[in-house]
PDB file of N, CA and C in Angstrom:
ATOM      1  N   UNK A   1      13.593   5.428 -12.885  1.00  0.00           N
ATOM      2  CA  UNK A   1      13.460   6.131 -11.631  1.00  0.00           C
ATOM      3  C   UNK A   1      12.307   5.509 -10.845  1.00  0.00           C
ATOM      4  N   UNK A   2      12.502   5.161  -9.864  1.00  0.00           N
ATOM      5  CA  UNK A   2      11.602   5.142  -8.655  1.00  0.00           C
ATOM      6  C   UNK A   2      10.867   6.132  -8.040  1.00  0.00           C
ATOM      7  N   UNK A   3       9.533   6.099  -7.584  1.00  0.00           N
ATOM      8  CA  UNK A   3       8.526   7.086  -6.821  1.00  0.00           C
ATOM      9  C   UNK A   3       8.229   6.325  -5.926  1.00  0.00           C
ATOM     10  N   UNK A   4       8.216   7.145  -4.434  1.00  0.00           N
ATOM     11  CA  UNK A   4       7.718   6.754  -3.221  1.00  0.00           C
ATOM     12  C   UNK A   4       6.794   7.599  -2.827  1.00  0.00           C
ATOM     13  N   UNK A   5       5.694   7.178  -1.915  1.00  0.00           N
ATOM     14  CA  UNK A   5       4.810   7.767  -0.862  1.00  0.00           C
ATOM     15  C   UNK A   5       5.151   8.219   0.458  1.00  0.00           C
ATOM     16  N   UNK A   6       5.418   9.350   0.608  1.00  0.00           N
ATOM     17  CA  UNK A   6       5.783   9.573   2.003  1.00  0.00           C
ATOM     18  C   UNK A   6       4.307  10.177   2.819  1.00  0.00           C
ATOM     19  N   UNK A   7       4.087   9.502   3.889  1.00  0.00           N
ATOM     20  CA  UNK A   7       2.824   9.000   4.730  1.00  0.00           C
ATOM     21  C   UNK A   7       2.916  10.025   5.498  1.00  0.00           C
ATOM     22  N   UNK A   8       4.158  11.035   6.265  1.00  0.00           N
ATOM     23  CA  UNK A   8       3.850  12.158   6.665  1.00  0.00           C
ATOM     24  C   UNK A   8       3.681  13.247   5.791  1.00  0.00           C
ATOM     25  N   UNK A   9       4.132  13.374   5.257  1.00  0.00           N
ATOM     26  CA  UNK A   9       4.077  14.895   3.795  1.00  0.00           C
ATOM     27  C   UNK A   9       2.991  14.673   3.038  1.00  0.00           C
ATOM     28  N   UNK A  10       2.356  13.264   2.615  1.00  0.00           N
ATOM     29  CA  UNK A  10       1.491  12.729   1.413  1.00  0.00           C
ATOM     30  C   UNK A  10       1.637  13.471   0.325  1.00  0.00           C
ATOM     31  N   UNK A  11       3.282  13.600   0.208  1.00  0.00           N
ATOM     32  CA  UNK A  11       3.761  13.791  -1.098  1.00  0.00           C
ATOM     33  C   UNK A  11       4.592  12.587  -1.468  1.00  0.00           C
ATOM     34  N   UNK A  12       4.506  12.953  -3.012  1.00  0.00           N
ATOM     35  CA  UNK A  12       5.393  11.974  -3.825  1.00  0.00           C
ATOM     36  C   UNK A  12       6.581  12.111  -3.589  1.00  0.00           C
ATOM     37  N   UNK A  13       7.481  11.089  -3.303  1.00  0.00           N
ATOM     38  CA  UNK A  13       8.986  11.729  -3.288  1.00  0.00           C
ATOM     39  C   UNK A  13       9.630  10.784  -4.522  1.00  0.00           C
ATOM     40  N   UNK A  14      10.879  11.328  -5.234  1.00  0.00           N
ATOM     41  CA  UNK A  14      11.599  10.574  -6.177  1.00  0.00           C
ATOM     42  C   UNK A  14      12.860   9.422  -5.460  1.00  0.00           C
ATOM     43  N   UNK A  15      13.520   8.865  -6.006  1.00  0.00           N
ATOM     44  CA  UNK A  15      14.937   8.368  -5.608  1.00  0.00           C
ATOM     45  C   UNK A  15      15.965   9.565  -5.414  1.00  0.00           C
ATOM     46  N   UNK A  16      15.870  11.014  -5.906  1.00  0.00           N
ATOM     47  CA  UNK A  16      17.008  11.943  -5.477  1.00  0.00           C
ATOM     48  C   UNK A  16      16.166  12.654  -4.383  1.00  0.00           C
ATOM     49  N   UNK A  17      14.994  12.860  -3.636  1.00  0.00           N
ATOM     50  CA  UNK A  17      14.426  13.457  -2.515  1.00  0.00           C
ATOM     51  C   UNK A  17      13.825  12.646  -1.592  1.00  0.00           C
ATOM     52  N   UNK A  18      14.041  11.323  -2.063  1.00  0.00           N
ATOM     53  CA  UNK A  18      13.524   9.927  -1.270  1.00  0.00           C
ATOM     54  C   UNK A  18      13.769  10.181   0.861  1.00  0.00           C
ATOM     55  N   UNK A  19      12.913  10.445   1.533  1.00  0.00           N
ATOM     56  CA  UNK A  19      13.218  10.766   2.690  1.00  0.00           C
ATOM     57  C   UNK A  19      13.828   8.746   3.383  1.00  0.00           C
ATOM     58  N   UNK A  20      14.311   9.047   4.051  1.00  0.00           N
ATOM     59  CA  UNK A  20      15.498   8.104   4.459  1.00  0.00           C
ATOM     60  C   UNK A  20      15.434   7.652   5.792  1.00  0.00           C
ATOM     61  N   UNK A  21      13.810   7.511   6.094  1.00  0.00           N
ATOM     62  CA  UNK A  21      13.378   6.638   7.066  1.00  0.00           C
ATOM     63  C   UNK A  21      12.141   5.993   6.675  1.00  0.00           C
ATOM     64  N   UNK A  22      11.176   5.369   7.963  1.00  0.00           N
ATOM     65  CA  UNK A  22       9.761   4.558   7.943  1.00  0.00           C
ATOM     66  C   UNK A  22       8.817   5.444   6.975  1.00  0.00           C
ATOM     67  N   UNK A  23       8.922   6.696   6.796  1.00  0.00           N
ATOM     68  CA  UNK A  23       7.800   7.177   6.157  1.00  0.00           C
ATOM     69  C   UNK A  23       7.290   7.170   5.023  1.00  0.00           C
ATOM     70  N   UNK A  24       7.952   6.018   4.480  1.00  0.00           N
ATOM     71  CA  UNK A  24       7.731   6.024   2.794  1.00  0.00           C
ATOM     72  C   UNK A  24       6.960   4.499   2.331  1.00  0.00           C
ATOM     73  N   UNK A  25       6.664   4.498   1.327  1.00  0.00           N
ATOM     74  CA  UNK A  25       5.802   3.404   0.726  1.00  0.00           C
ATOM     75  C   UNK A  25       6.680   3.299  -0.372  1.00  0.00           C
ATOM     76  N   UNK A  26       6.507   2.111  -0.788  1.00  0.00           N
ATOM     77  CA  UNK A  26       7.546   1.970  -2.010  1.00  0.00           C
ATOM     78  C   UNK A  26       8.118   0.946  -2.562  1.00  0.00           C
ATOM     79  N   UNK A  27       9.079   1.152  -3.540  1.00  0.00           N
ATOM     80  CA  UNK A  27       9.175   1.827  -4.446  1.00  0.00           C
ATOM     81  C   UNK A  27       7.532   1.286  -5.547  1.00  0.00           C
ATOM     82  N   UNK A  28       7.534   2.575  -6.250  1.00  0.00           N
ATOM     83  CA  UNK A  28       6.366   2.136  -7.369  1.00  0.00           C
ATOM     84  C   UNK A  28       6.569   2.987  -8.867  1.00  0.00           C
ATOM     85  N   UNK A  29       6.257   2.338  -9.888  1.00  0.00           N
ATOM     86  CA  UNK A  29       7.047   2.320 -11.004  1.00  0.00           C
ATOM     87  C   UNK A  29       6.810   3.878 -11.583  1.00  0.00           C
ATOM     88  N   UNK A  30       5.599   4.176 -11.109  1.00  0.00           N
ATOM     89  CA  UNK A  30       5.302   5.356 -11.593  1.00  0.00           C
ATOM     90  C   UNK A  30       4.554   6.675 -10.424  1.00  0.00           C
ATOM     91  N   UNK A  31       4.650   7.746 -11.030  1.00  0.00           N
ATOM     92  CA  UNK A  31       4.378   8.956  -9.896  1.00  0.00           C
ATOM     93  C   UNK A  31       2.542   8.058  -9.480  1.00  0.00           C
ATOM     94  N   UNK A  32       1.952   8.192 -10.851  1.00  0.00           N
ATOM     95  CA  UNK A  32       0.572   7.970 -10.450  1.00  0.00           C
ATOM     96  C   UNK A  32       0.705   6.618  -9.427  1.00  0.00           C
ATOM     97  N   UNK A  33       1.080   5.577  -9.412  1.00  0.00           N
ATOM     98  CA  UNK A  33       1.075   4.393  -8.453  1.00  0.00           C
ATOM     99  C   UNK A  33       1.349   5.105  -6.808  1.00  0.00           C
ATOM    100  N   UNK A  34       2.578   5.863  -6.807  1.00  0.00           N
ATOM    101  CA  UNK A  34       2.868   6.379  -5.966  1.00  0.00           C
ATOM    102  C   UNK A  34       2.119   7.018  -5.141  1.00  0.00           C
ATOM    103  N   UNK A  35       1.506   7.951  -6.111  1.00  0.00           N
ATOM    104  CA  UNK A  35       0.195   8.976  -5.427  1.00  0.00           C
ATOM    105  C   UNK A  35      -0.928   7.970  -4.611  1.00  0.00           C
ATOM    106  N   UNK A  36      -1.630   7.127  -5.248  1.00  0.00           N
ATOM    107  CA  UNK A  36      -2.465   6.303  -5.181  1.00  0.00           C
ATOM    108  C   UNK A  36      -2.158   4.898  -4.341  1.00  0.00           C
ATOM    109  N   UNK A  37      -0.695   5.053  -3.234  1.00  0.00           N
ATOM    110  CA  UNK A  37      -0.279   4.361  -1.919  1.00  0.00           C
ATOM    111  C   UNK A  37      -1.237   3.989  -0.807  1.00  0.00           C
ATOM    112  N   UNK A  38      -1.633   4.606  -0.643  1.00  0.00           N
ATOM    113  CA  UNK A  38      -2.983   4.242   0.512  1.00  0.00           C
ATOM    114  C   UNK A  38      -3.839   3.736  -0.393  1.00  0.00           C
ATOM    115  N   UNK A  39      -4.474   3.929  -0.604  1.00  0.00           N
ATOM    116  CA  UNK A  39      -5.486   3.080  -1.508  1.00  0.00           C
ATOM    117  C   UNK A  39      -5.354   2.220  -1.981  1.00  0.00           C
ATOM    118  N   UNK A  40      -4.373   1.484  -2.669  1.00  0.00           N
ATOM    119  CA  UNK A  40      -3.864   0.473  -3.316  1.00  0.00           C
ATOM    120  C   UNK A  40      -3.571  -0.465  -1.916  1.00  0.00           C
ATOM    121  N   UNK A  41      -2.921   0.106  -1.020  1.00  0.00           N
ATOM    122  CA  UNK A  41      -2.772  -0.943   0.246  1.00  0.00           C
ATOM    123  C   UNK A  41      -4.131  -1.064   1.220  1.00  0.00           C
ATOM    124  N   UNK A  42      -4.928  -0.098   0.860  1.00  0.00           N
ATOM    125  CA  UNK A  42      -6.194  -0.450   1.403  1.00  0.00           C
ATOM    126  C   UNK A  42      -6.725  -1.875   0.753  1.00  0.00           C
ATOM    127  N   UNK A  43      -6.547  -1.403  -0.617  1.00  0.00           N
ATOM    128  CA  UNK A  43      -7.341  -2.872  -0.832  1.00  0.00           C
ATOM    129  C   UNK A  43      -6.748  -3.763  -0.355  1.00  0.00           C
ATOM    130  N   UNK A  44      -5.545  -4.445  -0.918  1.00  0.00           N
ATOM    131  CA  UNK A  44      -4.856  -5.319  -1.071  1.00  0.00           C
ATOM    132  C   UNK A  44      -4.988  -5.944   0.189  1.00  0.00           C
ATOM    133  N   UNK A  45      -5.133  -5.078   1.619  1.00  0.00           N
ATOM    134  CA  UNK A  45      -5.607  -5.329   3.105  1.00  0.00           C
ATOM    135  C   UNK A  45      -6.932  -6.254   3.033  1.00  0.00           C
ATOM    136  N   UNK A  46      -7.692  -5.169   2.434  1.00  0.00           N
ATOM    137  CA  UNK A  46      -9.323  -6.246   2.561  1.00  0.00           C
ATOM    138  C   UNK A  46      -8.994  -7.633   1.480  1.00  0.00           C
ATOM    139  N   UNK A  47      -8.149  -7.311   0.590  1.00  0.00           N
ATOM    140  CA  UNK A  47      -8.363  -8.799  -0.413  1.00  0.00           C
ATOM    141  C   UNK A  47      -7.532  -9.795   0.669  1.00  0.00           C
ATOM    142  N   UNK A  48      -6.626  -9.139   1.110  1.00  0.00           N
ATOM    143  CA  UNK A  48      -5.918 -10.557   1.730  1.00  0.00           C
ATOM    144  C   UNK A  48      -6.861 -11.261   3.010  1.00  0.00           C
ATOM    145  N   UNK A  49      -7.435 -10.278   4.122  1.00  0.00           N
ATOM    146  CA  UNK A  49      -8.106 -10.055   5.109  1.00  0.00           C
ATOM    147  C   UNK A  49      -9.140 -11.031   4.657  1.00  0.00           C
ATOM    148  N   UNK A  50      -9.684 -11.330   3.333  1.00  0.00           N
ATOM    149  CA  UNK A  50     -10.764 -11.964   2.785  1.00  0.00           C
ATOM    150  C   UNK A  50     -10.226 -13.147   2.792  1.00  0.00           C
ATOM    151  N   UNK A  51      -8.969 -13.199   2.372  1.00  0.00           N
ATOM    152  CA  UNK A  51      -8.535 -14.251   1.639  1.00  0.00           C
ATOM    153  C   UNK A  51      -8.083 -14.918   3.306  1.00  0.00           C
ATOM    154  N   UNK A  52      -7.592 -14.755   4.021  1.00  0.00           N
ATOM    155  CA  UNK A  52      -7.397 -15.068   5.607  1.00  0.00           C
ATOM    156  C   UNK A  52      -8.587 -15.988   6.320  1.00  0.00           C
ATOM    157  N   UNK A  53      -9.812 -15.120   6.120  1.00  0.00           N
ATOM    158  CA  UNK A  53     -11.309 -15.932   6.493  1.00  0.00           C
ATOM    159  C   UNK A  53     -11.567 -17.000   6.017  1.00  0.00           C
ATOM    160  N   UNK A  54     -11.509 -16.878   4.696  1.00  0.00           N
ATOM    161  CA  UNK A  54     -11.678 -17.768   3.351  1.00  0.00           C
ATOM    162  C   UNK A  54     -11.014 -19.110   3.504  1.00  0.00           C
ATOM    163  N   UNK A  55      -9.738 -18.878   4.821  1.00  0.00           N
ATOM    164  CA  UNK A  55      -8.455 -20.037   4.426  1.00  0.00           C
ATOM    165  C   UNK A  55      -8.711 -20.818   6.247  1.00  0.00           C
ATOM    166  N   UNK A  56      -9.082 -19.658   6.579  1.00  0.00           N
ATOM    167  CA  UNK A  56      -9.622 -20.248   7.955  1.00  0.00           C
ATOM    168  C   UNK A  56     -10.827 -20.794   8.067  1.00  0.00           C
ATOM    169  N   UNK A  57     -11.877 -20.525   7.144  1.00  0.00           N
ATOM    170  CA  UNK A  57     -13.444 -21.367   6.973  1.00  0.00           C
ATOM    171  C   UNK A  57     -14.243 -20.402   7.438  1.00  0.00           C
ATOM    172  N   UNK A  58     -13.929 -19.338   7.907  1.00  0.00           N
ATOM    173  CA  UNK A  58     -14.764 -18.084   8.896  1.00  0.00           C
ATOM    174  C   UNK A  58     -15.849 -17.758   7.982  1.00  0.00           C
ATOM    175  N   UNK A  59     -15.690 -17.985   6.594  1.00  0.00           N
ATOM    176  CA  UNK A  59     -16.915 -17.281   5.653  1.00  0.00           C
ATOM    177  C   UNK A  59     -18.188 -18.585   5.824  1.00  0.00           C
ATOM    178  N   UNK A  60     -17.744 -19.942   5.951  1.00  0.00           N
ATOM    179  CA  UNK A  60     -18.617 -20.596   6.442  1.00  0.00           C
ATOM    180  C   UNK A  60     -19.840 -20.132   7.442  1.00  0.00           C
ATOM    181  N   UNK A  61     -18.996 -19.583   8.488  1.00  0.00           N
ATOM    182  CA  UNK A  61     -19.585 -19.439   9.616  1.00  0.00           C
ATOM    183  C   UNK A  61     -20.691 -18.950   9.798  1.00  0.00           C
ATOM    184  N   UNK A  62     -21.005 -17.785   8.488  1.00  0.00           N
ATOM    185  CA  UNK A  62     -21.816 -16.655   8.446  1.00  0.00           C
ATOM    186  C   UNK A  62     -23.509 -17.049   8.452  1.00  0.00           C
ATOM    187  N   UNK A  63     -23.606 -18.112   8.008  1.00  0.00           N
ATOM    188  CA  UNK A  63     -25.031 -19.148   7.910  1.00  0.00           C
ATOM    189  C   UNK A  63     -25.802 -18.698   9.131  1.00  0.00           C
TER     190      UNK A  63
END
């Protein structure tokens, strides 16, 4: 079974209550992953966001 994040409710939804538009995050293997949707894409934002500077030389710059 699949668990999604739905971003208006910030409830967990399953594959049989899965809402059936943009509002979901997903799929993730387990309820806890699910719950923990924002946060997990928070980071993953700043790691890439890092990793973006990093590839452009911008962390150079900081001197």
């Amino acid at each position: 079974m699949a668990y999604w994040y739905n971003i208006q409710t910030k409830q967990v939804e399953t594959d049989e209550n899965r809402s059936r538009n943009d509002d979901v995050m997903g799929p993730y293997e387990t309820e806890a992953e699910a719950s923990n949707a924002i946060a997990s894409a928070q980071q993953n934002t700043e790691k890439w966001d890092a990793e973006d500077r990093a590839w452009e030389g911008e962390d150079d710059l900081e001197d």
